[in-house]
C-alpha atoms as a PDB file:
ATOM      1  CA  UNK A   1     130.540  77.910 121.053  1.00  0.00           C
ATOM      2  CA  UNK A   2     132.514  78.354 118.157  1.00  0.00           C
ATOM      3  CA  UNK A   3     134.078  74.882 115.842  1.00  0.00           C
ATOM      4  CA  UNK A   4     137.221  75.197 115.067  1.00  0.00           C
ATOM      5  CA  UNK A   5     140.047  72.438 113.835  1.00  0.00           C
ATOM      6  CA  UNK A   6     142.151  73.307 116.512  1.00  0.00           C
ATOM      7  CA  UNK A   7     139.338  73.401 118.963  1.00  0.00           C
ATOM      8  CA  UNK A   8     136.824  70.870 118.403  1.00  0.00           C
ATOM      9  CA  UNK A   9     134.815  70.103 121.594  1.00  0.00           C
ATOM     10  CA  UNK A  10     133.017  72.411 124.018  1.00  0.00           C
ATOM     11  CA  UNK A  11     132.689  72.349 128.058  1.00  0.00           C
ATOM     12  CA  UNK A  12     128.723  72.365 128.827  1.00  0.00           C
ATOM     13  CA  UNK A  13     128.350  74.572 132.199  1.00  0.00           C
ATOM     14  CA  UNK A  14     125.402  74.461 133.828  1.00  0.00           C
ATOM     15  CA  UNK A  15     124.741  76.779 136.724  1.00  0.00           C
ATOM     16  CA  UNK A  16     122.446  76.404 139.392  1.00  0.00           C
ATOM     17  CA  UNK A  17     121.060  79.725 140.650  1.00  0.00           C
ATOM     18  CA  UNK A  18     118.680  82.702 141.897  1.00  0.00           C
ATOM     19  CA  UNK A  19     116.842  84.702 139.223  1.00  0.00           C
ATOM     20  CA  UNK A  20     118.512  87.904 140.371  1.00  0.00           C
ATOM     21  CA  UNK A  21     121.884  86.351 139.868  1.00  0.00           C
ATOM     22  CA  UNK A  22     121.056  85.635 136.056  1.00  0.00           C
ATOM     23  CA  UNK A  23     122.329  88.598 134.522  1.00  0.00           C
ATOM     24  CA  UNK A  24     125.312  88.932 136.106  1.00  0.00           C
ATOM     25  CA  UNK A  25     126.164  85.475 135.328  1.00  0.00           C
ATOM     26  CA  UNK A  26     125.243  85.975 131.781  1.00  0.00           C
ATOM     27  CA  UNK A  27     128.046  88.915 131.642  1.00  0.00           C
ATOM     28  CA  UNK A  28     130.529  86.834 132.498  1.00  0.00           C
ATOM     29  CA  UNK A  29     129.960  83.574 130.208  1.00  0.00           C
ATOM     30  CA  UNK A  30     129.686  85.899 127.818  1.00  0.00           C
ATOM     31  CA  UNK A  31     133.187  86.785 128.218  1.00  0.00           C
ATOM     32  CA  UNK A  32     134.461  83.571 128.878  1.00  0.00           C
ATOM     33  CA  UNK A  33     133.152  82.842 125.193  1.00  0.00           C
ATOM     34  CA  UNK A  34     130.250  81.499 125.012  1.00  0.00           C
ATOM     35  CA  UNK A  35     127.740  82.663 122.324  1.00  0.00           C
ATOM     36  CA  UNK A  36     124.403  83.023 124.312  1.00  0.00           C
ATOM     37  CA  UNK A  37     123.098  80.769 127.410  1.00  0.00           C
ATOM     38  CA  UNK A  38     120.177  79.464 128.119  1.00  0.00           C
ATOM     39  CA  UNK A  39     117.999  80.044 131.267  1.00  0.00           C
ATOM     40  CA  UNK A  40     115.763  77.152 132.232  1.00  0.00           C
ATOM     41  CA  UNK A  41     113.335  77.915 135.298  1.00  0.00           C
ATOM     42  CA  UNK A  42     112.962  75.434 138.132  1.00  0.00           C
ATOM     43  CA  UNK A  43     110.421  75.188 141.061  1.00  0.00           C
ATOM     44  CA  UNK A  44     112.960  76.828 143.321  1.00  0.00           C
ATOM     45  CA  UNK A  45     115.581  78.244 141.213  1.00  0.00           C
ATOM     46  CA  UNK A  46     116.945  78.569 137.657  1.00  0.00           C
ATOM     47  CA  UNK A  47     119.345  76.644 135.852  1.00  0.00           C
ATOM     48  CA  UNK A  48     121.952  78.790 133.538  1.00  0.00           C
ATOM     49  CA  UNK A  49     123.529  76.478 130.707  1.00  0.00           C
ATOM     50  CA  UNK A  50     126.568  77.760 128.102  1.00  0.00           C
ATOM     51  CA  UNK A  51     128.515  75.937 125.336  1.00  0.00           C
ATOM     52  CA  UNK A  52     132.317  77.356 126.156  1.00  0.00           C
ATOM     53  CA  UNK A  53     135.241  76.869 123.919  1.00  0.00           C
ATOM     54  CA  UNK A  54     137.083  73.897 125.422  1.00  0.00           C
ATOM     55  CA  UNK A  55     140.557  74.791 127.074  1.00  0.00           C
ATOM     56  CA  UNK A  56     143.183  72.748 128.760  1.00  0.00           C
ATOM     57  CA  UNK A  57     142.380  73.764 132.285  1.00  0.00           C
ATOM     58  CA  UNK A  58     138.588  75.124 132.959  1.00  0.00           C
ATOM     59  CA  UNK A  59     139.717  76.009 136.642  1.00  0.00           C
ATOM     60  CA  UNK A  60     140.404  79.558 135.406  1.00  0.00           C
ATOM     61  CA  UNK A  61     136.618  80.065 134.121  1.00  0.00           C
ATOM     62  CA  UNK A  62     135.327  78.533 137.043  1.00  0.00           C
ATOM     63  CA  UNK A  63     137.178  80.713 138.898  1.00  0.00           C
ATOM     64  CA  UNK A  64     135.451  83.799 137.485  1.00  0.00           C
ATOM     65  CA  UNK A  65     132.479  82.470 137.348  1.00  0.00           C
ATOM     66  CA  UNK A  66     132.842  81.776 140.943  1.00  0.00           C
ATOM     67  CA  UNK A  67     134.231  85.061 141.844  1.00  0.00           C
ATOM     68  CA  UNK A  68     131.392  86.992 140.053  1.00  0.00           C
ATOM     69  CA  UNK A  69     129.218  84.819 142.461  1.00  0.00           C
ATOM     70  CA  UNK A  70     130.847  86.219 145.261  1.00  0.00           C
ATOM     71  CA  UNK A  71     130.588  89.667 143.799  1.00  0.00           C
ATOM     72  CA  UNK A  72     126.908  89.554 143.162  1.00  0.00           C
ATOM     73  CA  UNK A  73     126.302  88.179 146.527  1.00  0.00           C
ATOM     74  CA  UNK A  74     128.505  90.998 147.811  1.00  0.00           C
ATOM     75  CA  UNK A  75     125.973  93.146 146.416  1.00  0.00           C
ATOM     76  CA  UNK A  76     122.751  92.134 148.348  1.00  0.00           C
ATOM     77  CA  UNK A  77     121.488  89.775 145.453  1.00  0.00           C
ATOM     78  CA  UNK A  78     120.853  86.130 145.999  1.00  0.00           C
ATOM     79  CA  UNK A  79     122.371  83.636 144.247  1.00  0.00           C
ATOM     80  CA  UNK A  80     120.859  80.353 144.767  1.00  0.00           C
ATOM     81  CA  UNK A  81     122.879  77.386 145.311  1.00  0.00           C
ATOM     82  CA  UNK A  82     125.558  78.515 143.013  1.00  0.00           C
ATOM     83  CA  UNK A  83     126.643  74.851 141.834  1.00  0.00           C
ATOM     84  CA  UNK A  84     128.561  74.514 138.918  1.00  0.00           C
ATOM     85  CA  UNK A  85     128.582  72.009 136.662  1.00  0.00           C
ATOM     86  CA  UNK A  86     131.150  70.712 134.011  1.00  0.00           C
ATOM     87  CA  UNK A  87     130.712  68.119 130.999  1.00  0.00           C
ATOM     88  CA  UNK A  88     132.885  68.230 128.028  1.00  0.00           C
ATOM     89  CA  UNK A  89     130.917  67.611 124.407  1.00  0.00           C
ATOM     90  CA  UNK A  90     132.477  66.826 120.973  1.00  0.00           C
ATOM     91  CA  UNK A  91     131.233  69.387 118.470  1.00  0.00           C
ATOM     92  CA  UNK A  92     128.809  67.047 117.376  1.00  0.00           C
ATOM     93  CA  UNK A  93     127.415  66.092 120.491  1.00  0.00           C
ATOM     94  CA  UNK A  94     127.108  69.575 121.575  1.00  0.00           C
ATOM     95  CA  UNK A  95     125.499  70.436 118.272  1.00  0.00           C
ATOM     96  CA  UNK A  96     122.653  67.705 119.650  1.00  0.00           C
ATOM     97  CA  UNK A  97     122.514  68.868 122.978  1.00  0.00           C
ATOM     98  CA  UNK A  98     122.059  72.726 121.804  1.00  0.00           C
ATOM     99  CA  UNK A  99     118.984  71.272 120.072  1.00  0.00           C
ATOM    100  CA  UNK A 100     117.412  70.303 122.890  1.00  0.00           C
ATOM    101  CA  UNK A 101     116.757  73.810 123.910  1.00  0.00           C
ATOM    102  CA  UNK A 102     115.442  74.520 120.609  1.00  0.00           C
ATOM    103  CA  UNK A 103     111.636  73.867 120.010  1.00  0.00           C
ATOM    104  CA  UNK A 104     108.902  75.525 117.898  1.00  0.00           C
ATOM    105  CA  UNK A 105     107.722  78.341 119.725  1.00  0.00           C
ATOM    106  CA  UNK A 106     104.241  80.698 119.251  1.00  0.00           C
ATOM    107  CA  UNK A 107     105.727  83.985 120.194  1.00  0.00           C
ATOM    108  CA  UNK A 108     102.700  85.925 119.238  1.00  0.00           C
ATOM    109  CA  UNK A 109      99.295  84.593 117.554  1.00  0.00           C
ATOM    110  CA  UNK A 110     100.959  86.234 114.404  1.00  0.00           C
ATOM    111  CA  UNK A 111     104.602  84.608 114.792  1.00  0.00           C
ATOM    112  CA  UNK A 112     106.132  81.565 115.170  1.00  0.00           C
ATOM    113  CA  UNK A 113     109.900  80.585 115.479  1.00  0.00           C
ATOM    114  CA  UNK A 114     110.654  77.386 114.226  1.00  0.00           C
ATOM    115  CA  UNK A 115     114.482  75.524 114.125  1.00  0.00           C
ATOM    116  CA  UNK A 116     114.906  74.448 110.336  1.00  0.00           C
ATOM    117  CA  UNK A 117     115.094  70.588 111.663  1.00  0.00           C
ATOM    118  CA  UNK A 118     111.696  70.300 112.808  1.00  0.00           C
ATOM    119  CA  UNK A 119     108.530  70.746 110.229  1.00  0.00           C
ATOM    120  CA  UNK A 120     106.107  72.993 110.882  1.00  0.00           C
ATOM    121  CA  UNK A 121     102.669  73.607 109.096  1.00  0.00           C
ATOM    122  CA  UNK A 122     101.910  77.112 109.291  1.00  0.00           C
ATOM    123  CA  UNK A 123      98.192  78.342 110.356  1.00  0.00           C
ATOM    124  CA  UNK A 124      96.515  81.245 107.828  1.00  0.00           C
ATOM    125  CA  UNK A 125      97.656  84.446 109.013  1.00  0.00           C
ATOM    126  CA  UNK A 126     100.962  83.123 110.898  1.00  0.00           C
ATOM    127  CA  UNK A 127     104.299  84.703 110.066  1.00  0.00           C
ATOM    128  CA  UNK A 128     107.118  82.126 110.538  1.00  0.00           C
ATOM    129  CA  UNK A 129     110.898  82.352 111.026  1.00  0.00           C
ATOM    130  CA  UNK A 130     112.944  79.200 110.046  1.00  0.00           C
ATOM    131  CA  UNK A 131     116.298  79.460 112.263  1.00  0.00           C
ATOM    132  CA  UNK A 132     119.514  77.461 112.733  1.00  0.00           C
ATOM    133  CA  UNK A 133     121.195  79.406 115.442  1.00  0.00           C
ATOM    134  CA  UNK A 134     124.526  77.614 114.512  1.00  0.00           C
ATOM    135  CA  UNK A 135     127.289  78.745 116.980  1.00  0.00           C
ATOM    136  CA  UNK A 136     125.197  82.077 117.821  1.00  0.00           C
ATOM    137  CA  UNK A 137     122.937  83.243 120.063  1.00  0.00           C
ATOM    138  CA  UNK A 138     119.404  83.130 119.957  1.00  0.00           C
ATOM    139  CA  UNK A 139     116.767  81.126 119.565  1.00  0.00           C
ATOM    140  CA  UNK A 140     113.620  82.683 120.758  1.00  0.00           C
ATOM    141  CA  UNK A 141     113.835  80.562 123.946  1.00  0.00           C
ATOM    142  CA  UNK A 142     115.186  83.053 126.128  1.00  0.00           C
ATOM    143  CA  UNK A 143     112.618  85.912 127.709  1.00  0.00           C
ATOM    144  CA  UNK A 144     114.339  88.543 126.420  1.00  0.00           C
ATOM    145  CA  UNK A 145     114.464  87.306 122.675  1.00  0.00           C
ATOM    146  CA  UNK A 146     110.653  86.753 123.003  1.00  0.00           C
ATOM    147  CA  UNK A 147     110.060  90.482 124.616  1.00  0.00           C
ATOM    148  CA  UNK A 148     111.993  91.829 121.495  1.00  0.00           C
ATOM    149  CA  UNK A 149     110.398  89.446 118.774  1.00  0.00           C
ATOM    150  CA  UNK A 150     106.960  90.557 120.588  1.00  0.00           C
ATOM    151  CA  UNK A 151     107.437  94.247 120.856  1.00  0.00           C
ATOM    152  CA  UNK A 152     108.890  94.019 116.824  1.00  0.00           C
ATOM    153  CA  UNK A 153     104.989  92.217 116.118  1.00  0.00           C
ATOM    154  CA  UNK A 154     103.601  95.400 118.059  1.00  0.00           C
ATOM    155  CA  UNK A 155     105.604  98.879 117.109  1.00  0.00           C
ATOM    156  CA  UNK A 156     107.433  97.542 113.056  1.00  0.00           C
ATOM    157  CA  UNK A 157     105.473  99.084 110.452  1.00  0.00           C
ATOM    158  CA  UNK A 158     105.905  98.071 106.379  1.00  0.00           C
ATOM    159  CA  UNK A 159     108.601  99.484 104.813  1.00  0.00           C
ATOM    160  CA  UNK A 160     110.682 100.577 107.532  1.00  0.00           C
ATOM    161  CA  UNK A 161     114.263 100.916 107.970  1.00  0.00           C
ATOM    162  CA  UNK A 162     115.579  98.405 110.491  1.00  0.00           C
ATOM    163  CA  UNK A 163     119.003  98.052 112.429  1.00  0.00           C
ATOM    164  CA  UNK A 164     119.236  95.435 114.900  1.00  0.00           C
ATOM    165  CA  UNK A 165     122.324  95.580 117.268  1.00  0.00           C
ATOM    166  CA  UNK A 166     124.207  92.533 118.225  1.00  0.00           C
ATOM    167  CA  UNK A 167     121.963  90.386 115.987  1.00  0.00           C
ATOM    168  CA  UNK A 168     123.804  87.317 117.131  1.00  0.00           C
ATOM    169  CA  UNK A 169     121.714  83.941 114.770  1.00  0.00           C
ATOM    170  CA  UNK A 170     119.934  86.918 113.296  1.00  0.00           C
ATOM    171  CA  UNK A 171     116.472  85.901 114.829  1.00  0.00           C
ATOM    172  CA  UNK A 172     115.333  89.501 115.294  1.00  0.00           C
ATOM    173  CA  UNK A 173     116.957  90.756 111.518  1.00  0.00           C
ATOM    174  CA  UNK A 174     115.030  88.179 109.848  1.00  0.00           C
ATOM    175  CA  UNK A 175     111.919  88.567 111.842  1.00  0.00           C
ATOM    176  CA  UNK A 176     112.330  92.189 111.125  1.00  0.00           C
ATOM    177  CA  UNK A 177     112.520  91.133 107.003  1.00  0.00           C
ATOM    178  CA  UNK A 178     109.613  88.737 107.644  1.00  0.00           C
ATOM    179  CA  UNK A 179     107.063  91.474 109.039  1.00  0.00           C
ATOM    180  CA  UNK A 180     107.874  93.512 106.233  1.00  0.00           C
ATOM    181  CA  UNK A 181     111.015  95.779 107.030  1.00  0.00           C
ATOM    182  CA  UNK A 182     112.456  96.650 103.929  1.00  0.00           C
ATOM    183  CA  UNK A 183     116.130  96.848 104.642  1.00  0.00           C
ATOM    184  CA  UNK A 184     117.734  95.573 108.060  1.00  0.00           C
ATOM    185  CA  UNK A 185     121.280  96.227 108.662  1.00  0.00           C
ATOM    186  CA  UNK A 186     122.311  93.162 110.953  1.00  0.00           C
ATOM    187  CA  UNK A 187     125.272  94.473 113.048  1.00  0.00           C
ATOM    188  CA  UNK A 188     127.592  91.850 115.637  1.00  0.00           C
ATOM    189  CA  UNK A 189     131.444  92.160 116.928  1.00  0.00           C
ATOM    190  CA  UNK A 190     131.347  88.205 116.361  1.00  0.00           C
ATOM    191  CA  UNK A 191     131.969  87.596 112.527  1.00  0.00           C
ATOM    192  CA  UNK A 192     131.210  83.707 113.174  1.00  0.00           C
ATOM    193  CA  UNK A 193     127.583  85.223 114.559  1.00  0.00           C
ATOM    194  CA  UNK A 194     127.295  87.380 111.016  1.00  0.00           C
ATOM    195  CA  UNK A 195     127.756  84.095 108.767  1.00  0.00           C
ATOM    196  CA  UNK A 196     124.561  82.495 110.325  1.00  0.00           C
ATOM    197  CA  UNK A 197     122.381  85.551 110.525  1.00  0.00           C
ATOM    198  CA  UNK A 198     122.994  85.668 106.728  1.00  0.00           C
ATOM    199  CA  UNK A 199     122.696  81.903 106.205  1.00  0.00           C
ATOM    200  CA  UNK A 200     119.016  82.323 108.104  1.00  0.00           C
ATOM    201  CA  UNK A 201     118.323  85.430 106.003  1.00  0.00           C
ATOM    202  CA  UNK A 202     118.728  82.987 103.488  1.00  0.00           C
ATOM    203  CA  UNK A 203     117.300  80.154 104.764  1.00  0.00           C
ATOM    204  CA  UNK A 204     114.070  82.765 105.238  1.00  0.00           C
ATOM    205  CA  UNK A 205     114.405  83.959 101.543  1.00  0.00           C
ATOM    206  CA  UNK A 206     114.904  87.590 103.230  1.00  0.00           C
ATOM    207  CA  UNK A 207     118.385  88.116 102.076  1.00  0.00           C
ATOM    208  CA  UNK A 208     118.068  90.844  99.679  1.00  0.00           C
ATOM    209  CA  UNK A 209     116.467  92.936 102.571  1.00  0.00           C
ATOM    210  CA  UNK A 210     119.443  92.296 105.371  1.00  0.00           C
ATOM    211  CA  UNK A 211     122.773  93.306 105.182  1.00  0.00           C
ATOM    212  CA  UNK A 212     125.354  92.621 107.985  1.00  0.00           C
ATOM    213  CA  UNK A 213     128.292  94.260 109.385  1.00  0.00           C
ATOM    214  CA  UNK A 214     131.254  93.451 111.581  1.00  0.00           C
ATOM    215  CA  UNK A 215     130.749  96.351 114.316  1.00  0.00           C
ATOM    216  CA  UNK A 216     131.097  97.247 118.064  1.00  0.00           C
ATOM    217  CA  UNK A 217     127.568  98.250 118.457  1.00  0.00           C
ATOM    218  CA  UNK A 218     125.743 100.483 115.311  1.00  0.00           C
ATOM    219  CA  UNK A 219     128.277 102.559 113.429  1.00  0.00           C
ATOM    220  CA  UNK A 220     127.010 106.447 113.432  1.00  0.00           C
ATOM    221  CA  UNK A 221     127.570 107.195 109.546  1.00  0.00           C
ATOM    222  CA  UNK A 222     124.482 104.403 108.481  1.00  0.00           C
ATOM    223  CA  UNK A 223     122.036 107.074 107.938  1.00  0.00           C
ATOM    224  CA  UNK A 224     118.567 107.494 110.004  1.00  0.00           C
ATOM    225  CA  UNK A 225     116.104 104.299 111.064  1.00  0.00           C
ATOM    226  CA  UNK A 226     112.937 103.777 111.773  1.00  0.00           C
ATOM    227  CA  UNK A 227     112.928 100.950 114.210  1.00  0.00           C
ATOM    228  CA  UNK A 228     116.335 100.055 116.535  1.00  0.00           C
ATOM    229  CA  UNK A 229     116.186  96.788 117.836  1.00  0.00           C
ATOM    230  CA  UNK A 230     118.412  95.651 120.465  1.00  0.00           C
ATOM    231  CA  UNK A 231     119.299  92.469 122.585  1.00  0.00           C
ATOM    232  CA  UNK A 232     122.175  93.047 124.529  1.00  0.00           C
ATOM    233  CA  UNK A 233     123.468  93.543 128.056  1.00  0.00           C
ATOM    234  CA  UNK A 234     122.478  96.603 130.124  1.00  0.00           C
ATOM    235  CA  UNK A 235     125.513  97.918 130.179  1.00  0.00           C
ATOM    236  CA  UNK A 236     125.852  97.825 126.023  1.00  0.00           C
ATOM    237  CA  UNK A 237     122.705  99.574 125.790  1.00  0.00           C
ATOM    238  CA  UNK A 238     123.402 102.214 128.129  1.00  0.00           C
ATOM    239  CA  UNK A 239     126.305 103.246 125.263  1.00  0.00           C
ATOM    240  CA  UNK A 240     124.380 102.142 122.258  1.00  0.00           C
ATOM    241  CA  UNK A 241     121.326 105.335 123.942  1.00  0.00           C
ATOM    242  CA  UNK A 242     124.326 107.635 123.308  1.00  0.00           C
ATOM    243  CA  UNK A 243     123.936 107.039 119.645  1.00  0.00           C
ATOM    244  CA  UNK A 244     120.245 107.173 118.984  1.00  0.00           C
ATOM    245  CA  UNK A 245     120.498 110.898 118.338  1.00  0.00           C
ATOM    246  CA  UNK A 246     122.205 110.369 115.574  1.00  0.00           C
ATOM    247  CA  UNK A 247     120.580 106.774 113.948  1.00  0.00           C
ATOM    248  CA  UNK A 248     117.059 107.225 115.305  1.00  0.00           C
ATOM    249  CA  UNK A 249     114.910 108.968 112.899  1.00  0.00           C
ATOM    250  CA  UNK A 250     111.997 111.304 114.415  1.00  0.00           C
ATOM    251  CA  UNK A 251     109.127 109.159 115.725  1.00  0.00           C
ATOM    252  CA  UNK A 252     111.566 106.542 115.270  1.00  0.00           C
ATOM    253  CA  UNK A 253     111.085 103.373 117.993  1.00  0.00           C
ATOM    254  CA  UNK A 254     113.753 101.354 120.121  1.00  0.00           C
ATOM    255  CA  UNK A 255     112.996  98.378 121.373  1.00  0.00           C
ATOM    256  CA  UNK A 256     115.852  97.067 124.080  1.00  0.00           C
ATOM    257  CA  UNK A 257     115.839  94.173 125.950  1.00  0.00           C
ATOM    258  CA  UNK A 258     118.845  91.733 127.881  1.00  0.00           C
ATOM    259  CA  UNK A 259     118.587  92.623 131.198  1.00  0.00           C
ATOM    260  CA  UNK A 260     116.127  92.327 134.614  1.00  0.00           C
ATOM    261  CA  UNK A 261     113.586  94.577 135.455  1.00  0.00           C
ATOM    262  CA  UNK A 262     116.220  96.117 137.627  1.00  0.00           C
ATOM    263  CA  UNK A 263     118.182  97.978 135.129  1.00  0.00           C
ATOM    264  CA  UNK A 264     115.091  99.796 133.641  1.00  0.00           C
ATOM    265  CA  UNK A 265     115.521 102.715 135.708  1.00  0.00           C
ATOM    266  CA  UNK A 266     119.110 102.873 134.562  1.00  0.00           C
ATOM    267  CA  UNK A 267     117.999 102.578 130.504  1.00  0.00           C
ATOM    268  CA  UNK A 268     115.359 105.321 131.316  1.00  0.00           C
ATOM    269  CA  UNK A 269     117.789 107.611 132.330  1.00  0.00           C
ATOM    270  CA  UNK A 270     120.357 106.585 129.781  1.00  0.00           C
ATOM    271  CA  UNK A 271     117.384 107.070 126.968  1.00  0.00           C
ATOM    272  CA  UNK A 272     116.342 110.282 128.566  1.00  0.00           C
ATOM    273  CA  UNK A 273     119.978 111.958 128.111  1.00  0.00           C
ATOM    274  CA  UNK A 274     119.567 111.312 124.755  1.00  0.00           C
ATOM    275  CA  UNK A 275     116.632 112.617 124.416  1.00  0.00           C
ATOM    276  CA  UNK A 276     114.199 109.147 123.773  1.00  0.00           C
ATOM    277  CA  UNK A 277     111.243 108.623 125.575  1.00  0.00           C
ATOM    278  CA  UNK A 278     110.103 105.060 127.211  1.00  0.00           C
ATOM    279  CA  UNK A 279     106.728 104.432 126.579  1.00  0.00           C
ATOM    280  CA  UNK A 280     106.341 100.454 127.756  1.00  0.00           C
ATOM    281  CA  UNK A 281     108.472  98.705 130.133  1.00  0.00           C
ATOM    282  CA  UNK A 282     106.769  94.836 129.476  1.00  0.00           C
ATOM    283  CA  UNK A 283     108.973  92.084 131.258  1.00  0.00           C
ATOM    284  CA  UNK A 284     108.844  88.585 131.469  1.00  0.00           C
ATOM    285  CA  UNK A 285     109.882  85.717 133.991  1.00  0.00           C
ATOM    286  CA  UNK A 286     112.028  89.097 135.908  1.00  0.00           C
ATOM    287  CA  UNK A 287     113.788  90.337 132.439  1.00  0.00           C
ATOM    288  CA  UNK A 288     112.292  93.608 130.791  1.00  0.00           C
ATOM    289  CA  UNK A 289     112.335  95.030 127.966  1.00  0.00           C
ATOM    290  CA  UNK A 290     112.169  99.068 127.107  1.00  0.00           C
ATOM    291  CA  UNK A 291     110.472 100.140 123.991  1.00  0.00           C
ATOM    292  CA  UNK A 292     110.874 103.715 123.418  1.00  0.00           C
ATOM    293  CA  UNK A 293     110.245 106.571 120.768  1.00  0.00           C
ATOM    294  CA  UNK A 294     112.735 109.823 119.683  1.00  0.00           C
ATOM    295  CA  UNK A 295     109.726 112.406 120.345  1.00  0.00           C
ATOM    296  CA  UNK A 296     109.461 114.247 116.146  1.00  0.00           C
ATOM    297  CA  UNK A 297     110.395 117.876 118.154  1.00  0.00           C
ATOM    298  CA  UNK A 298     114.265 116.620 118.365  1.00  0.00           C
ATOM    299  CA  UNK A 299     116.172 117.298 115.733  1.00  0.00           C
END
């Protein structure tokens, strides 16, 4: 999903699936290049759509894709009909198209996410979030952006220090700023991703409060948080637990999220080594999230 001169159009793939097949398949687009997906659910199935980089020959994506198909159902987990589906978009056209995924949306009674094209009044009391994810991911559309925005409405306090990990259009950052973090460091490995977190920090007039930084996960020599925010793969956040003990203040909370209710066993334990309790494990539509607290004893 990234414009370039050399690479001006994008191949839409759409993906006809099971639920439990979602997060594998998420992996792997995610590889192939794509910048986030988005998972629309159907009566009797789901329907998985990414914006990939166009190439001269798709066959060796949909080869992948196919073979991690395969793999999952290799595994015992259904995957639907498994059709694939190809269109190719001119950036402008796939700039449209994105925006069809992209609607106002009441994530709590307190916040609302609204795309910056689209005018929205907002009620007394509401906090809202202007976006433009750009060429990065998230939107608030997907379940496991809203179980992060939601559990960052429950657990963020005033005044705390805020990292979120992988902040992709910055949605969570800037939601962070908005509920009255006062400093977010906005980490990504993408430094396309970085550019439009800051231009919505901006765009929120919460700039001042977020600062971003090119990094593999959260570098270890920022200093303690209060609140770690995270929307990643399982995987990822099975390594990023292995650095809490070091970036997690005392009483300090996590809040994880990007994968099914089937990894939380696997976080637990990874949050456990390091010494972080779960306290909540609220999912939504089969995705989960983990919030969890570094108990004040560990030091």
């Amino acid at each position: 999903m990234r414009v370039s001169e050399q690479s001006p159009e994008y191949t839409e793939v759409t993906l006809v699936t099971h639920p439990e097949a979602v997060e594998g398949l998420t992996d792997i687009l995610l590889g192939l290049g794509a910048s986030g997906v988005v998972v629309e659910r159907r009566p009797l199935n789901l329907v998985v759509t990414a914006y990939l980089p166009r190439q001269d020959s798709m066959e060796a994506s949909v080869r992948a894709i196919r073979d991690r198909l395969r793999a999952l159902e290799k595994q015992g987990l259904r995957i639907g009909p498994g059709t694939i589906g190809l269109r190719t978009l001119g950036a402008e056209a796939w700039s449209e198209a994105w925006k069809d995924h992209f609607k106002v949306q009441r994530i709590a009674p307190s916040l609302v996410i609204a795309p910056s094209w689209e005018q929205y009044e907002p009620r007394p009391g509401e906090a809202v979030v202007v976006l433009d994810p750009g060429t990065a991911f998230g939107t608030g559309g997907h379940p496991t952006t809203r179980l992060c925005l939601r559990g960052l409405v429950e657990h963020i306090r005033p005044g705390d220090r805020v990292a979120d990990v992988g902040c992709g259009s910055g949605i969570l950052a800037v939601t962070a700023a908005v509920l009255g973090a006062r400093e977010v460091i906005a980490t990504d490995s993408d430094a396309s991703a970085l550019s439009v977190a800051l231009t919505n920090a901006r765009r929120n007039q919460v700039d001042e409060q977020i600062r971003v930084l090119k990094s593999d996960l959260l570098p270890q020599d920022l200093g303690w948080f209060d609140l770690i925010v995270s929307n990643i793969t399982a995987t990822e956040i099975g390594r990023l637990a292995e650095r809490l003990p070091s970036s997690l203040a005392p009483n300090g909370r996590f809040i994880a999220s990007g994968f099914l209710k089937t990894s939380v066993p696997m976080i637990e334990d990874a949050l456990a080594r390091s010494g972080i309790a779960l306290i909540a494990t609220p999912s939504e539509e089969g995705w989960a999230a983990c919030i969890a607290v570094r108990p004040s004893r560990r030091r």
